[in-house]
C-alpha atoms as a PDB file:
ATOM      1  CA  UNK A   1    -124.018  51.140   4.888  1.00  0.00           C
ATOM      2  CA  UNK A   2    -120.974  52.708   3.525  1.00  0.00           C
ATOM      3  CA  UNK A   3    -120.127  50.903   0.523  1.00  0.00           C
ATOM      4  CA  UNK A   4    -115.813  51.865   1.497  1.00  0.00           C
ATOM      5  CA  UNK A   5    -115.900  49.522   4.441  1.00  0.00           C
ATOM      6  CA  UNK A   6    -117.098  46.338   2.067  1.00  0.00           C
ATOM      7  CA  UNK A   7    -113.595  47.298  -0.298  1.00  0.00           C
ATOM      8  CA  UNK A   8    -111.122  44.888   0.630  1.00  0.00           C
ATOM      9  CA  UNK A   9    -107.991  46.724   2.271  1.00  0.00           C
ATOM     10  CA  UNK A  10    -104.710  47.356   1.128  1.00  0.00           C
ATOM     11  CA  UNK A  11    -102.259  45.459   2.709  1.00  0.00           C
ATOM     12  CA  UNK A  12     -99.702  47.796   3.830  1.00  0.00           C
ATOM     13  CA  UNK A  13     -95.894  46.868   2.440  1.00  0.00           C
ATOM     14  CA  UNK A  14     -93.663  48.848   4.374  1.00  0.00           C
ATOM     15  CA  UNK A  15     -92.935  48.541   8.102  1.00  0.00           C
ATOM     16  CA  UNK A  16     -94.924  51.089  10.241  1.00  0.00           C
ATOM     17  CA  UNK A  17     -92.457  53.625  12.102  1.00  0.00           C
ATOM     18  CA  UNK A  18     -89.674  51.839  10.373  1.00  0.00           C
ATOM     19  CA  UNK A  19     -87.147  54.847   8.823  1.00  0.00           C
ATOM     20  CA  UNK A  20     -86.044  53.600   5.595  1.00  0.00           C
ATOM     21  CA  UNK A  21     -83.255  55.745   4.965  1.00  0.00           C
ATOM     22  CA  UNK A  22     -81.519  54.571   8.074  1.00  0.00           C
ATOM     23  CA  UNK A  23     -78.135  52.509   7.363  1.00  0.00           C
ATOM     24  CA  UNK A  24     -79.423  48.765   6.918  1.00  0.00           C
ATOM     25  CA  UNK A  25     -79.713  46.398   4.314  1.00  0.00           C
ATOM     26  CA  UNK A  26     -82.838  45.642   2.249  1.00  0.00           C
ATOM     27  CA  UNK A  27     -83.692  43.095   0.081  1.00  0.00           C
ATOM     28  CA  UNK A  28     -85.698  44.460  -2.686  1.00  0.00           C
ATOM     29  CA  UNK A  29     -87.916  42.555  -5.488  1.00  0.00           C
ATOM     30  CA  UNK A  30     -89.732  44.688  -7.737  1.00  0.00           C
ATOM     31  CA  UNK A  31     -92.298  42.959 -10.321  1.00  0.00           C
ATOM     32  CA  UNK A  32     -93.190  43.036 -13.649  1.00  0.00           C
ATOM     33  CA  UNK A  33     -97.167  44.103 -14.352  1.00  0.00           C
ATOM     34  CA  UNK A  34     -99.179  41.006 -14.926  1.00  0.00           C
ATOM     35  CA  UNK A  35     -96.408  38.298 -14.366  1.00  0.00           C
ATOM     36  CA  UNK A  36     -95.078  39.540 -17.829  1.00  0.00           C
ATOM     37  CA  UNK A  37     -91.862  37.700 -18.895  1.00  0.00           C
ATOM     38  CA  UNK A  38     -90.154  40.891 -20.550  1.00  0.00           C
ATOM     39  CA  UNK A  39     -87.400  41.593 -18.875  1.00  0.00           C
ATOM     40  CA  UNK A  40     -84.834  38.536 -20.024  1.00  0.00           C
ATOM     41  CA  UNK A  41     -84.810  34.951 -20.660  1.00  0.00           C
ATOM     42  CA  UNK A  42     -82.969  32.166 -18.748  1.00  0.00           C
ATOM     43  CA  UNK A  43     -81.005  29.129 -20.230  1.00  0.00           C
ATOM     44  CA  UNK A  44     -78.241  26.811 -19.478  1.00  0.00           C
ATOM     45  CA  UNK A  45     -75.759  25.211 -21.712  1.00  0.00           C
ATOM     46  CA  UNK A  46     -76.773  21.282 -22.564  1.00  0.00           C
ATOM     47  CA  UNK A  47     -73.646  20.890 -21.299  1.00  0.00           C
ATOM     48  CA  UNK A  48     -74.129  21.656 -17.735  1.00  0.00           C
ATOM     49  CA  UNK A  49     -77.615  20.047 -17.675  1.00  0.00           C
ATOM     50  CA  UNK A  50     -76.685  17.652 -15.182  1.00  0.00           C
ATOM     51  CA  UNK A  51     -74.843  19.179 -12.767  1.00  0.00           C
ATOM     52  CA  UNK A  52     -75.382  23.039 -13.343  1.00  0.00           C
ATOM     53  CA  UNK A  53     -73.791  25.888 -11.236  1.00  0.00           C
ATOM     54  CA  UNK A  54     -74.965  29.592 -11.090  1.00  0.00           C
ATOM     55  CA  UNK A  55     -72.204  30.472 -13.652  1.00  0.00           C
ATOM     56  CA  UNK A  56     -73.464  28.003 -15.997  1.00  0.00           C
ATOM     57  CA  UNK A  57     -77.326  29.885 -16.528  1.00  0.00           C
ATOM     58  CA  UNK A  58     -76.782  32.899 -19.220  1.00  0.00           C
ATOM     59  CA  UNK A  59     -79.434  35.777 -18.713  1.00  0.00           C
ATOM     60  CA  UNK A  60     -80.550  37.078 -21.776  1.00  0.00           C
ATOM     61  CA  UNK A  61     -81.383  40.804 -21.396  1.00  0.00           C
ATOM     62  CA  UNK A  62     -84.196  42.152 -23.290  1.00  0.00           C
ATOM     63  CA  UNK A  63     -83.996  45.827 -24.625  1.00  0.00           C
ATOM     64  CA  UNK A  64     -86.498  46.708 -21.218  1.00  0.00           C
ATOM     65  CA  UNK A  65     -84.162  44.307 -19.071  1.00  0.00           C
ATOM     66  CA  UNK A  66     -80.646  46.247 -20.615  1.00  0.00           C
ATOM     67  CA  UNK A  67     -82.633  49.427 -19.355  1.00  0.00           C
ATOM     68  CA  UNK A  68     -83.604  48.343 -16.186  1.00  0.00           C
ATOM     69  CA  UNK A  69     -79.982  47.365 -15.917  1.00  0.00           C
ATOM     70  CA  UNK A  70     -78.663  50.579 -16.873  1.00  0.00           C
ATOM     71  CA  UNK A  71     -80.692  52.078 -13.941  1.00  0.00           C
ATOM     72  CA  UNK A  72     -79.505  49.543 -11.137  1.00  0.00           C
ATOM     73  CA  UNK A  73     -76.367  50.590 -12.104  1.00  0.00           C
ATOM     74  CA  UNK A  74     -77.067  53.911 -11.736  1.00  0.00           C
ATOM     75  CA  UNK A  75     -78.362  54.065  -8.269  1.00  0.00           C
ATOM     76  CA  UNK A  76     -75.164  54.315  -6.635  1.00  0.00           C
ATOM     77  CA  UNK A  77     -74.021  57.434  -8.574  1.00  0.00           C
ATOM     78  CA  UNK A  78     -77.106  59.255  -8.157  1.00  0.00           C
ATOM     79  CA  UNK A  79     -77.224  58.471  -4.373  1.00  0.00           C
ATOM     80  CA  UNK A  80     -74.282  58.846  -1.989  1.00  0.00           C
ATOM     81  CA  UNK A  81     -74.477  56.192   0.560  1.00  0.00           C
ATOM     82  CA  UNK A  82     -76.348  53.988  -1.501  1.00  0.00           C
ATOM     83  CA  UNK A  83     -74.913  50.658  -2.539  1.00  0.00           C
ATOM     84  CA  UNK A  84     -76.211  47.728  -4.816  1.00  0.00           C
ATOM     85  CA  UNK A  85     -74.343  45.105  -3.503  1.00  0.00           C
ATOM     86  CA  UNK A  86     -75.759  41.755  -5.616  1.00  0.00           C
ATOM     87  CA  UNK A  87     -78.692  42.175  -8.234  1.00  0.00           C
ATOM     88  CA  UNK A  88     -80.472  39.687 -10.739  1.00  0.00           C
ATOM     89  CA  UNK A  89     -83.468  40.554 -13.698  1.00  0.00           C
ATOM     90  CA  UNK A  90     -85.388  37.671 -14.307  1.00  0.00           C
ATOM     91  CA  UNK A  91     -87.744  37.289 -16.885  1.00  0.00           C
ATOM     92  CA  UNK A  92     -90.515  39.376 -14.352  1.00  0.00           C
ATOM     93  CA  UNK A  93     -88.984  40.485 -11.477  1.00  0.00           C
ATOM     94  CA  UNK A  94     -85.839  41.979 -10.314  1.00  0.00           C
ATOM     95  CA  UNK A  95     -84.240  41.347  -6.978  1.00  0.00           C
ATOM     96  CA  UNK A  96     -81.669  43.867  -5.149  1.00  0.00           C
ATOM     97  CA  UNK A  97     -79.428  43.829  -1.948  1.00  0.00           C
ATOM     98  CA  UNK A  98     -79.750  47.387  -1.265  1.00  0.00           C
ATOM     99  CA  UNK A  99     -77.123  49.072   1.342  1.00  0.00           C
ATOM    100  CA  UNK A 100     -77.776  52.180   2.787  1.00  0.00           C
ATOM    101  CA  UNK A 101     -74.558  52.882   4.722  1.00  0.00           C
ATOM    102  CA  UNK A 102     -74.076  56.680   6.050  1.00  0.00           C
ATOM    103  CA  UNK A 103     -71.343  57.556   8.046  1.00  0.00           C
ATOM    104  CA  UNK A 104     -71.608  58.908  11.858  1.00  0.00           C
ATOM    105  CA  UNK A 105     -72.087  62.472  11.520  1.00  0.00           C
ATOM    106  CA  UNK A 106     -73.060  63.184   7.952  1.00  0.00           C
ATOM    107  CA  UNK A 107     -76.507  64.679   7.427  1.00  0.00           C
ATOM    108  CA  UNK A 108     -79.475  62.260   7.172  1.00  0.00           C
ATOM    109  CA  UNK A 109     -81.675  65.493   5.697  1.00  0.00           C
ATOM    110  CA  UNK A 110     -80.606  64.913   2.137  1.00  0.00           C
ATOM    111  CA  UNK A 111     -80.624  61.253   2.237  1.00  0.00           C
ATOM    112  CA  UNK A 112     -83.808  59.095   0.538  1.00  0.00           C
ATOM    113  CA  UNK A 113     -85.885  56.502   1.774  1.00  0.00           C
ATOM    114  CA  UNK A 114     -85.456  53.150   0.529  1.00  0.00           C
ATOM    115  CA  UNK A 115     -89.179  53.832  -1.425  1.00  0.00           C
ATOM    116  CA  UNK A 116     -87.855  56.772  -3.306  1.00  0.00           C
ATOM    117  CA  UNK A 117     -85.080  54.626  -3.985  1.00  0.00           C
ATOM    118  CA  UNK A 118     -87.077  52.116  -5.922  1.00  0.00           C
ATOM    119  CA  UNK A 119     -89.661  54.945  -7.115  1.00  0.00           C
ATOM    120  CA  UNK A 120     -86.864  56.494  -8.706  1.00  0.00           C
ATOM    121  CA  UNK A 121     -85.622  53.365 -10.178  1.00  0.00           C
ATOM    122  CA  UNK A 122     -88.972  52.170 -12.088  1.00  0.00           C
ATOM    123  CA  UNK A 123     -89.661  56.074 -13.217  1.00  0.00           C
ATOM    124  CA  UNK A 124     -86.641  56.643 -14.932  1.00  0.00           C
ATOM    125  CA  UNK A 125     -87.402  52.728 -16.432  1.00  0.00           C
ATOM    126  CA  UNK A 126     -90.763  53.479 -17.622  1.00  0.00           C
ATOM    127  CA  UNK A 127     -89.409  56.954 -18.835  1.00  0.00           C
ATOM    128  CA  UNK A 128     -86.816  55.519 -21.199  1.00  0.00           C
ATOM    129  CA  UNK A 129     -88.846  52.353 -22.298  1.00  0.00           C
ATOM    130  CA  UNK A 130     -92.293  54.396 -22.712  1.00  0.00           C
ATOM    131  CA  UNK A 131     -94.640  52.597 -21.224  1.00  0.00           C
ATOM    132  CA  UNK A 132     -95.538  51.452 -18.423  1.00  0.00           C
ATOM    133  CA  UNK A 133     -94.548  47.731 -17.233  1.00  0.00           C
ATOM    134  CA  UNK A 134     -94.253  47.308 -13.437  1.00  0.00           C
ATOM    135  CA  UNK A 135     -96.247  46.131 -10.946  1.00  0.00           C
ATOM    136  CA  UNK A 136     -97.383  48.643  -7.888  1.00  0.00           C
ATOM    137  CA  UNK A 137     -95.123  48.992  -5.178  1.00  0.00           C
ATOM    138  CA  UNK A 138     -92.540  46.973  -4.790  1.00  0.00           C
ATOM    139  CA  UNK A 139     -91.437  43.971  -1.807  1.00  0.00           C
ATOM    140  CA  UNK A 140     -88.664  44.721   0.634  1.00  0.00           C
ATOM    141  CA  UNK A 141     -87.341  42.221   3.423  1.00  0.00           C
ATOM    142  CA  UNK A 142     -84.962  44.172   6.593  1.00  0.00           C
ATOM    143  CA  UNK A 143     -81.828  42.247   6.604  1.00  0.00           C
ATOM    144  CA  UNK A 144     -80.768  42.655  10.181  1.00  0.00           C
ATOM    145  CA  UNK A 145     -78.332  39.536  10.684  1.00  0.00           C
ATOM    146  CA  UNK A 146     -75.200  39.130   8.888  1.00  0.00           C
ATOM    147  CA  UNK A 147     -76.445  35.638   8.000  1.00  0.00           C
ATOM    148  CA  UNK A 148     -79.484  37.145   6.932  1.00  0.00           C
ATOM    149  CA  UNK A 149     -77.329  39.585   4.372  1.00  0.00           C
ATOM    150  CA  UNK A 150     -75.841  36.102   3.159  1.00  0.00           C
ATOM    151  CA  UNK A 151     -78.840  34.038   2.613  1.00  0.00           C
ATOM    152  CA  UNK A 152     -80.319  37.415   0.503  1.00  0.00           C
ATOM    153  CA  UNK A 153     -77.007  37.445  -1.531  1.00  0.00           C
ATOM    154  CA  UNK A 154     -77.149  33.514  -2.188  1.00  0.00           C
ATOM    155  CA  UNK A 155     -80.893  33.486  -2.734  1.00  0.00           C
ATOM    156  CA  UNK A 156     -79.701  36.179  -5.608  1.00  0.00           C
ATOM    157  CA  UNK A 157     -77.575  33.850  -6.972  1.00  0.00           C
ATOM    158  CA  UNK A 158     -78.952  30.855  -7.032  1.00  0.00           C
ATOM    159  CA  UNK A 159     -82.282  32.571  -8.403  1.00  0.00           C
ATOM    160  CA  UNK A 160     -81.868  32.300 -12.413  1.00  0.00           C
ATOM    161  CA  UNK A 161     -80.213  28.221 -11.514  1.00  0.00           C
ATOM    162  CA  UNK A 162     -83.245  27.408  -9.191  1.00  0.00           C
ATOM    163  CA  UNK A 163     -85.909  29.091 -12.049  1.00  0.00           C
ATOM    164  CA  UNK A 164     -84.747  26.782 -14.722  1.00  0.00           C
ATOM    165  CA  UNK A 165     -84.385  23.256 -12.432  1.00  0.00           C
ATOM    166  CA  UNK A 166     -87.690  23.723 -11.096  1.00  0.00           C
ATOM    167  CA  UNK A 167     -88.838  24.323 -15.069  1.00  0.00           C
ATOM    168  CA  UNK A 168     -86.606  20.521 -15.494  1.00  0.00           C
ATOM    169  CA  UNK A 169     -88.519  18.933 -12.961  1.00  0.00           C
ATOM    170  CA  UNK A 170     -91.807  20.229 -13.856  1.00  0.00           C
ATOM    171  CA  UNK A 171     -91.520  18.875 -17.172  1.00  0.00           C
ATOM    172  CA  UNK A 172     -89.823  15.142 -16.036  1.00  0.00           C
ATOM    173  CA  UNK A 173     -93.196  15.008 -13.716  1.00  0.00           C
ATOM    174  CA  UNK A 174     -95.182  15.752 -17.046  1.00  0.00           C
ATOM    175  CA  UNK A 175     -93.620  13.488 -18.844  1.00  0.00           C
ATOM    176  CA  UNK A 176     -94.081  10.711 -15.945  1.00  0.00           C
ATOM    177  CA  UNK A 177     -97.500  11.777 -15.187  1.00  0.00           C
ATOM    178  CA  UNK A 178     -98.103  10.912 -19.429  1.00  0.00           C
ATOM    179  CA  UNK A 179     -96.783   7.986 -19.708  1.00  0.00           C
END
């Protein structure tokens, strides 16, 4: 018995035969290692506790979330054709809209995949930081509808406002559940 086949596999994350430095968009989340909450904090004025709106949360960058940052921005100067159009760093994961838009003619030869992309990304990260902090691989979704490129961009948005309500009604339940 070959003690390989009892190893559980690897689920693969990319798309088989799927070219991923062809002009699409991708919606990217990369993850901290171990769930880690390093890369900023969330909070919302007491103001706006009732009735909060994405503007209203204030991200709190870390000195590993102001790097990160420093790289998303990055990306598009260090690859032509690449575009970050919408990005948010949570406290253990970041989410991109990557576009990949080459124009009709131009050489593909010199043009990355969206996995050196990303590989490029956390390197440079972990190089500046020194030490290691995310998770392997990363998660990518194929936006292929124009509705599809909206709900990414929203689900962006409304990321750091959905975090902290679903904190709020966590702890209302608690409270109910101990009384």
């Amino acid at each position: 018995m070959n003690l390989l086949e009892n190893l559980p596999k690897r689920k693969r994350q990319r798309l088989e035969n799927y070219d991923y430095s062809q002009n699409g968009a991708y919606f990217v989340t990369i993850c901290v290692a171990n769930g880690d909450p390093i890369l900023s904090r969330l909070s919302v004025g007491t103001v706006a506790l009732d009735c909060p709106q994405p503007k209203d949360v204030k991200i709190q960058l870390t000195q590993i979330g102001r790097i990160a940052e420093k790289y998303i921005k990055s990306i598009e100067r260090s690859y032509e054709y690449v575009f970050v159009e919408k990005y948010v760093i949570m406290p253990e994961h970041i989410h991109m809209l990557i576009v990949i838009d080459v124009p009709y003619g131009a050489s593909r030869a010199m043009h990355p995949t969206l996995s050196q992309i990303v590989s490029s990304f956390k390197r440079l990260v972990v190089k500046e930081y020194g030490q290691k902090i995310w998770q392997r691989g990363f998660y990518d979704k194929i936006i292929r509808t124009q509705k599809g490129f909206e709900t990414a961009w929203y689900y962006i948005e409304f990321n750091p406002l959905n975090r902290i309500q679903n904190k709020q009604n966590k702890s209302k339940e608690s409270k109910n559940e101990n009384q």
